[in-house]
Every structure is written in C-alpha cells, then in structure tokens.
C-alpha atoms as a PDB file:
ATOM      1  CA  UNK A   1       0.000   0.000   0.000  1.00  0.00           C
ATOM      2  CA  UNK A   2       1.155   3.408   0.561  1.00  0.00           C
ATOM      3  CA  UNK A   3       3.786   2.731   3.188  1.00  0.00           C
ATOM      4  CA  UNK A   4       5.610   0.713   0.895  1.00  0.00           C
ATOM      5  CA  UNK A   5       4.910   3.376  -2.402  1.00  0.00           C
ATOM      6  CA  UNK A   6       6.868   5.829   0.159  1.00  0.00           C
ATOM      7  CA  UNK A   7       9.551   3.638   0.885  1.00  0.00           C
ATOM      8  CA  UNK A   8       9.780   3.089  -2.971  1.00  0.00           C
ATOM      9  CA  UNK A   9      11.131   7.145  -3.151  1.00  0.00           C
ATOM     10  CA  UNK A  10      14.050   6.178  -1.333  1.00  0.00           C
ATOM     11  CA  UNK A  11      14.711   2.489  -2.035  1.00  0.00           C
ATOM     12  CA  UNK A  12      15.018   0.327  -4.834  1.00  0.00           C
ATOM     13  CA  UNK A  13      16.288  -3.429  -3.527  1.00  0.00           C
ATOM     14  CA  UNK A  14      17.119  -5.482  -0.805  1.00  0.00           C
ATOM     15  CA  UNK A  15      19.834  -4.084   0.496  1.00  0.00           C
ATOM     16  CA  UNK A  16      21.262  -7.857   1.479  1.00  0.00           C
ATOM     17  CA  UNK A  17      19.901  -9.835  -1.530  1.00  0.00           C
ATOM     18  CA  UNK A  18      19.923  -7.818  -4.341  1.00  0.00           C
ATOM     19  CA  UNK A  19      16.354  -8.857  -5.441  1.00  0.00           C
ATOM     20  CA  UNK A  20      14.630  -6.118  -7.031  1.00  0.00           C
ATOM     21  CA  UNK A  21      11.563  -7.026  -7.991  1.00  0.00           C
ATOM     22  CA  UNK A  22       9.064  -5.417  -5.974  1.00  0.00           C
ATOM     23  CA  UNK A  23       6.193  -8.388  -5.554  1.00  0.00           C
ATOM     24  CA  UNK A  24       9.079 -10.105  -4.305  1.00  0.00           C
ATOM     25  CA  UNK A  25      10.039  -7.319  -1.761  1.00  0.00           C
ATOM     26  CA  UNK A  26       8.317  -6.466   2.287  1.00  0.00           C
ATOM     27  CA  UNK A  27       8.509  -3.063   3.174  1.00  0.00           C
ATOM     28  CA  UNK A  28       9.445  -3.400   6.729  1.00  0.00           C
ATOM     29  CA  UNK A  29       9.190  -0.547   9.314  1.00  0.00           C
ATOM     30  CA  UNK A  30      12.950   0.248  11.178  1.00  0.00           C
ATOM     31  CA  UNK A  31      10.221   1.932  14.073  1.00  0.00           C
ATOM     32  CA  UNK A  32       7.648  -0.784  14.396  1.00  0.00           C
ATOM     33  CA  UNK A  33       4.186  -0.001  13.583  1.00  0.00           C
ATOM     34  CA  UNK A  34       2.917   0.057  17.056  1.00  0.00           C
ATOM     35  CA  UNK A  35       5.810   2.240  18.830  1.00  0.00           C
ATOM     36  CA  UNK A  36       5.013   4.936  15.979  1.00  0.00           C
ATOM     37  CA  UNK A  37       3.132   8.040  17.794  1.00  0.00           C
ATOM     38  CA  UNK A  38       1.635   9.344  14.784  1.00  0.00           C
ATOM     39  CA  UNK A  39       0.464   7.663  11.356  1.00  0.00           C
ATOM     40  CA  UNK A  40       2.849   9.998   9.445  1.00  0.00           C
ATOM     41  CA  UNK A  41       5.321   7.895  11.340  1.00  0.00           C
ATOM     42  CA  UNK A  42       3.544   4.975  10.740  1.00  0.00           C
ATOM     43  CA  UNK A  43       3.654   5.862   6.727  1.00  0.00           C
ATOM     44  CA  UNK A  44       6.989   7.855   6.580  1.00  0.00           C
ATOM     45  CA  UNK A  45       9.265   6.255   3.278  1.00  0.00           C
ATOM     46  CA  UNK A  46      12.189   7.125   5.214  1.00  0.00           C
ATOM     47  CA  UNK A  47      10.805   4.615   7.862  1.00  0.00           C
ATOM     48  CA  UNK A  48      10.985   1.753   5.876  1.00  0.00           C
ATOM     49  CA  UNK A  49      13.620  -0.566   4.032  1.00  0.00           C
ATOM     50  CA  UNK A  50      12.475  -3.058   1.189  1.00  0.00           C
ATOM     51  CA  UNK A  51      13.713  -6.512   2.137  1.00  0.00           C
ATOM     52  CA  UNK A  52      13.146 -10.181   0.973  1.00  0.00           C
ATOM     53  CA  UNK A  53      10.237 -11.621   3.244  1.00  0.00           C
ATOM     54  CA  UNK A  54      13.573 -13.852   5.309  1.00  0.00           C
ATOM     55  CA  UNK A  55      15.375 -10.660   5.690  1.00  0.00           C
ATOM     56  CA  UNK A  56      12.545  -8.964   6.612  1.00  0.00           C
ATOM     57  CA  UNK A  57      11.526 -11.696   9.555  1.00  0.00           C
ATOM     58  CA  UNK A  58      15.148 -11.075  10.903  1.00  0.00           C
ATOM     59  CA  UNK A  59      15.086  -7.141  10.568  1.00  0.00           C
ATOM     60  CA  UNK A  60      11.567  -7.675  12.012  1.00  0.00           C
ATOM     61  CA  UNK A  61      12.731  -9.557  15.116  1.00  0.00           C
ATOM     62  CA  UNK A  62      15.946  -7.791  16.120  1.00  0.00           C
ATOM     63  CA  UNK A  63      18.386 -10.569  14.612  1.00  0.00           C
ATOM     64  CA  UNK A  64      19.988  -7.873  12.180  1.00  0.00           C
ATOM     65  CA  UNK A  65      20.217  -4.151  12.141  1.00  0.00           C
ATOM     66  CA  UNK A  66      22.282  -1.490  10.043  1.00  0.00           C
ATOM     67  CA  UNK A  67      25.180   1.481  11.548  1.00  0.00           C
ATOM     68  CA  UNK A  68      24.382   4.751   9.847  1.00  0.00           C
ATOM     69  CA  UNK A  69      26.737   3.773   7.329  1.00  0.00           C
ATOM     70  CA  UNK A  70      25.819   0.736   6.226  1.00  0.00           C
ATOM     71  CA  UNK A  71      27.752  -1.590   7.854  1.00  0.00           C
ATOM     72  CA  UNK A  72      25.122  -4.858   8.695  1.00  0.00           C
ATOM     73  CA  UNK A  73      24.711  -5.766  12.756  1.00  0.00           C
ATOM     74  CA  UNK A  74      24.445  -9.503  13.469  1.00  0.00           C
ATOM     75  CA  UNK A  75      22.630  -9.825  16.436  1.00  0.00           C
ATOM     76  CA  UNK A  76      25.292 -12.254  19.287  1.00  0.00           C
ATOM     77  CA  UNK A  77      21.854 -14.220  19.929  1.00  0.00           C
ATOM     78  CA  UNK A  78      21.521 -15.141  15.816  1.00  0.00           C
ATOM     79  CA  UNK A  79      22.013 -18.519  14.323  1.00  0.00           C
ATOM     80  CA  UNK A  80      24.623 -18.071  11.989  1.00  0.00           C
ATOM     81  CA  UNK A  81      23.992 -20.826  10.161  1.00  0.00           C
ATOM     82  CA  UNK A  82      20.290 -20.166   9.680  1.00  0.00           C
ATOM     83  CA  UNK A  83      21.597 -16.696   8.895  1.00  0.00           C
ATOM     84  CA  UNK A  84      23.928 -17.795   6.251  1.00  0.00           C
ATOM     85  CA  UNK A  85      20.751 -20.179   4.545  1.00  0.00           C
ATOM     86  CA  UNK A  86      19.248 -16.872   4.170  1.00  0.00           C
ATOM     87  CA  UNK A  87      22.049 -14.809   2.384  1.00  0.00           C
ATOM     88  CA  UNK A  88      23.704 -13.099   5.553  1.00  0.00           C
ATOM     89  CA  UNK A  89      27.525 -13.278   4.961  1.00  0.00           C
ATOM     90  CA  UNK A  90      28.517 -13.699   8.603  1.00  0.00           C
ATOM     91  CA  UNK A  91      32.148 -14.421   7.940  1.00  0.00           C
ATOM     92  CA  UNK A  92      33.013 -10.535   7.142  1.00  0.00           C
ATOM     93  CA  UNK A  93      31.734  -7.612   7.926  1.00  0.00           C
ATOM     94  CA  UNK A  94      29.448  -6.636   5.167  1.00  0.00           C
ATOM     95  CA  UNK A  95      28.481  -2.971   3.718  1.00  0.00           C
ATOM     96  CA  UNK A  96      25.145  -2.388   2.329  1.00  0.00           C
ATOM     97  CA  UNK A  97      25.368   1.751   1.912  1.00  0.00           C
ATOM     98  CA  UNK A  98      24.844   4.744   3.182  1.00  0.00           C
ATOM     99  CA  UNK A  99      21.089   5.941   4.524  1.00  0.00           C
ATOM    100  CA  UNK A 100      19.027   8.992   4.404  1.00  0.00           C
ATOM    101  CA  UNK A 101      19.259  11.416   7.371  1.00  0.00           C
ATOM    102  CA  UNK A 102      15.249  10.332   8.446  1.00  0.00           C
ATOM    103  CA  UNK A 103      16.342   6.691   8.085  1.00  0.00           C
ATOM    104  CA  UNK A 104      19.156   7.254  10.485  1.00  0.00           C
ATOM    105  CA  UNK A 105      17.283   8.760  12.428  1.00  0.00           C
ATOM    106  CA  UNK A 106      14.689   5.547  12.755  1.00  0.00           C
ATOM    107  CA  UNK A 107      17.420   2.547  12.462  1.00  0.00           C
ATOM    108  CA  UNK A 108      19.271   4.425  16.051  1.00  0.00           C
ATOM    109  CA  UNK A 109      15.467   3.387  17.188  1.00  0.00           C
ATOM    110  CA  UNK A 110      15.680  -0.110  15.701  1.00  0.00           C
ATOM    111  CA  UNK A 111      18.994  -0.712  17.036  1.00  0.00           C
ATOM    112  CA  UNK A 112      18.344   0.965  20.796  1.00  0.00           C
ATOM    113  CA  UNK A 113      14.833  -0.851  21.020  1.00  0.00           C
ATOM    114  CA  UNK A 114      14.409  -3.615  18.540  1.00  0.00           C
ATOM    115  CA  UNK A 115      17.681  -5.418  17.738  1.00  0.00           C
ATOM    116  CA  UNK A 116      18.594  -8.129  19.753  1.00  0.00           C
ATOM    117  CA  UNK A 117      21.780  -7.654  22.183  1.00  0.00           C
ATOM    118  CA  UNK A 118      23.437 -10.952  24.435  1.00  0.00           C
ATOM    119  CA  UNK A 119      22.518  -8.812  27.844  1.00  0.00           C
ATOM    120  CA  UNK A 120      19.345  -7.766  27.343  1.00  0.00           C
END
C-alpha cells in the first residue's frame, strides 16, 4: 500500500539480496508499527527498508540491524547458520550503503529498542 509506495522514493532493492523485484520485496518498518506516535510515522518512506520476506523476519525480530553507514549488525543471539541459509555473509563484515538522514534517524530506534543484544 502506501507505506511501501513511500519507501519506494528512497529504495530500490534489498539491500542484502539484491532482489529487485518489488512483488518479491516487504517493506518493513525500522520503528515498528505500534511504537510509531503518529500515522505519518507509521507511513513515513524514510521509515521503511524493502527486504526479501527472510530478511525482513530477521530485521523484524531484532536478529539484524544497520550502523548509519551501512555496515550490517548480526545480532550475538543469531544462528549463523540459519543466517547464512538466508544470504547473511557472517564471515566478514558486510556494507550495504549509506542511509538517508530520516532513516538514520529511525534505524538508532531499531537498534536501541528492537535489535537483539546478548545482555538484554
């Protein structure tokens, strides 16, 4: 729907996989729906990454997250293994490019409140 026509304006692929075909792409929120405090939130582009339905589930969950840079965050409580079935390269540190200012603005949310850290 419209979330995903927003996050369109900014993104074009999966920033793990490659795939670019959009029926084949999730536009999953870096704030989660329900911690948004307005709709515009809720339907902000620059709140949103397209991602492959797997990537999205671990995006989703808190298993991965992004620096500002672009540099991909493996959670310590992942399954590598499972992660590396799904396309994560977990042997190197991996780059997937630079974000907007808004969507650094929501992954510092995703990483401080969503992604998954050993001492939680």
């Amino acid at each position: 729907g419209l979330f995903k026509r927003n996050v369109r304006m900014l993104e074009t692929r999966c920033r793990i996989t490659g795939v670019e075909r959009m029926e084949h792409l999730v536009a999953s929120h870096c704030k989660p729906w329900r911690d948004c405090d307005t709709n515009a939130e809720r339907l902000d582009g620059e709140n949103g990454l397209l991602l492959t339905p797997s990537i999205d589930h671990l995006f989703d969950r808190g298993y991965i997250s992004f620096e500002d840079r672009g540099e991909l965050l493996i959670s310590p409580v992942a399954h590598r293994a499972s992660l590396a079935r799904m396309g994560i390269e977990t042997e190197r540190q991996v780059n997937v490019g630079g974000f907007s200012s808004g969507q650094r603005e929501y992954l510092e949310y995703h990483r401080e409140r969503v992604f998954l850290e050993a001492n939680r």
